[in-house]
Structures are given as structure tokens and as C-alpha cells.
Protein backbone atom coordinates (compact mmCIF):
# COMPACT_ATOMS: atom_id res chain seq x y z
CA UNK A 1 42.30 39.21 -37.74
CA UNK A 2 41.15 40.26 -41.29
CA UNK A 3 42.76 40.43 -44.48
CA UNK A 4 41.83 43.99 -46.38
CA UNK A 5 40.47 43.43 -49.65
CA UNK A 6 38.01 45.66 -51.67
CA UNK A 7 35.33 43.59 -51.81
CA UNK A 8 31.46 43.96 -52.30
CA UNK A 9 30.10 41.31 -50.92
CA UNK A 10 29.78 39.84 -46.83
CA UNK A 11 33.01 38.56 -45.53
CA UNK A 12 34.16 34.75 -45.34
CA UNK A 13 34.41 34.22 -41.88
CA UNK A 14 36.70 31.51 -40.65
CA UNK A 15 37.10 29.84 -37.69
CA UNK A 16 40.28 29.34 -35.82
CA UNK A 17 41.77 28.43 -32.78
CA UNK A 18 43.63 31.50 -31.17
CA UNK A 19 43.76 35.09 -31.65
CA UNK A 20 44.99 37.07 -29.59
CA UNK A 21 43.14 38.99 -26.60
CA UNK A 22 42.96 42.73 -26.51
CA UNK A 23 40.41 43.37 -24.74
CA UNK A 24 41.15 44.23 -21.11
CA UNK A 25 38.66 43.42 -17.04
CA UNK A 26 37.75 46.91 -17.13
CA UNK A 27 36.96 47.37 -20.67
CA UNK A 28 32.85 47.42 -21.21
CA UNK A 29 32.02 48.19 -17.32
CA UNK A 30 28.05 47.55 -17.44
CA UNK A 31 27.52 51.03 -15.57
CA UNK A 32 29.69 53.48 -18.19
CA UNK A 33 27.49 52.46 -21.01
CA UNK A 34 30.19 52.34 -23.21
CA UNK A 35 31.42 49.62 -25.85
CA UNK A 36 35.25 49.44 -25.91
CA UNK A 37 36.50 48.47 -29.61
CA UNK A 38 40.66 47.78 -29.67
CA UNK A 39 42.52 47.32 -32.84
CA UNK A 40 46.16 46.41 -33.27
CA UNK A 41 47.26 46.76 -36.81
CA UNK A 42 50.47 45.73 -38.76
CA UNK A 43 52.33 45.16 -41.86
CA UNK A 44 53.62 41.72 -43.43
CA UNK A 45 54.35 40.52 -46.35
CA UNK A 46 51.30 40.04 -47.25
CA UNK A 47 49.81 43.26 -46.86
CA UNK A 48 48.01 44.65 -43.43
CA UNK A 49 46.62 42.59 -41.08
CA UNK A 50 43.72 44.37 -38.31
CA UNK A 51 43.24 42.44 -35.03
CA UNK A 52 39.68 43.85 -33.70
CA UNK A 53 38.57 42.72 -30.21
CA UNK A 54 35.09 43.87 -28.90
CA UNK A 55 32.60 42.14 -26.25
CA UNK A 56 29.80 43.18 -29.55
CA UNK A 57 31.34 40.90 -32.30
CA UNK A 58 28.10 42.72 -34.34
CA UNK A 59 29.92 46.37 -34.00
CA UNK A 60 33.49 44.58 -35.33
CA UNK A 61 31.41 42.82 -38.31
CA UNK A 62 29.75 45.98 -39.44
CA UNK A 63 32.95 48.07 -39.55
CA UNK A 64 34.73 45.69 -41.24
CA UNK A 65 31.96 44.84 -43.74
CA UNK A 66 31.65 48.35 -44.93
CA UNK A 67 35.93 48.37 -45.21
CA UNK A 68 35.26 45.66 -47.81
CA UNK A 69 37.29 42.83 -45.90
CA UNK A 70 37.62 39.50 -47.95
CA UNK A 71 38.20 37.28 -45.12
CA UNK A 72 37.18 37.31 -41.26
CA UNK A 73 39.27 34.98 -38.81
CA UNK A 74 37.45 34.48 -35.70
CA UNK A 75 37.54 32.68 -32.73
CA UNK A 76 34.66 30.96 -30.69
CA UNK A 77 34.88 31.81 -26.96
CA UNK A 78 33.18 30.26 -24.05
């Protein structure tokens, strides 16, 4: 989940200990060659939150580099 913030520098990224899963079994099938990004994004009070999910952390941390995201929450999975 990310906060969006204009911001020029790298994102803080902070470790917690759930988000939630979007990504699905047949999402990234070795054989379609394909990298399956979901987002799922909402209002609060706060302003809008983004929940990315992708087997290539990499892709999510580029995209949301260049959107100038303050903050990164993610998870460590194993």
C-alpha cells in the first residue's frame, strides 16, 4: 500500500505484517511470458491509498517511484 505524495526523492519503504493478496494461481504462468500487475485503489480520509501486487516487486517500485510516492508499505513473503 502507498501513500501518494509528490516527492523527488526514493520512497521510504516500510515493513509490515499483512497486506492484502491480489495476486491470483494463474496470474504470471511461466509459459505466457507475461507479468501480471493488480492494483486496488481507494479513498480515506487521508487521501488515496494504491494496493499493488506483482510476483516483480522491481516493476511495482519503479512505477511508483516515478508517481513520486512518499512512503512504500511492504510485506516480506516466504
Amino acid at each position: 500500500m502507498i501513500n501518494v505524495v509528490k516527492n523527488t526523492g526514493k520512497p521510504n519503504i516500510r515493513y509490515v505484517p499483512f497486506l492484502p493478496d491480489l495476486i491470483n494461481p494463474m496470474d504470471d504462468l511461466p509459459l505466457s511470458g507475461k507479468k501480471t500487475i493488480r492494483f486496488c485503489i481507494q479513498t480515506t480520509d487521508n487521501g488515496i491509498e494504491i494496493l499493488g501486487d506483482s510476483h516483480d516487486d522491481t516493476i511495482l517500485d519503479q512505477l511508483f517511484t516515478q508517481a513520486g510516492v512518499k512512503e512504500i508499505e511492504r510485506m516480506l513473503c516466504g
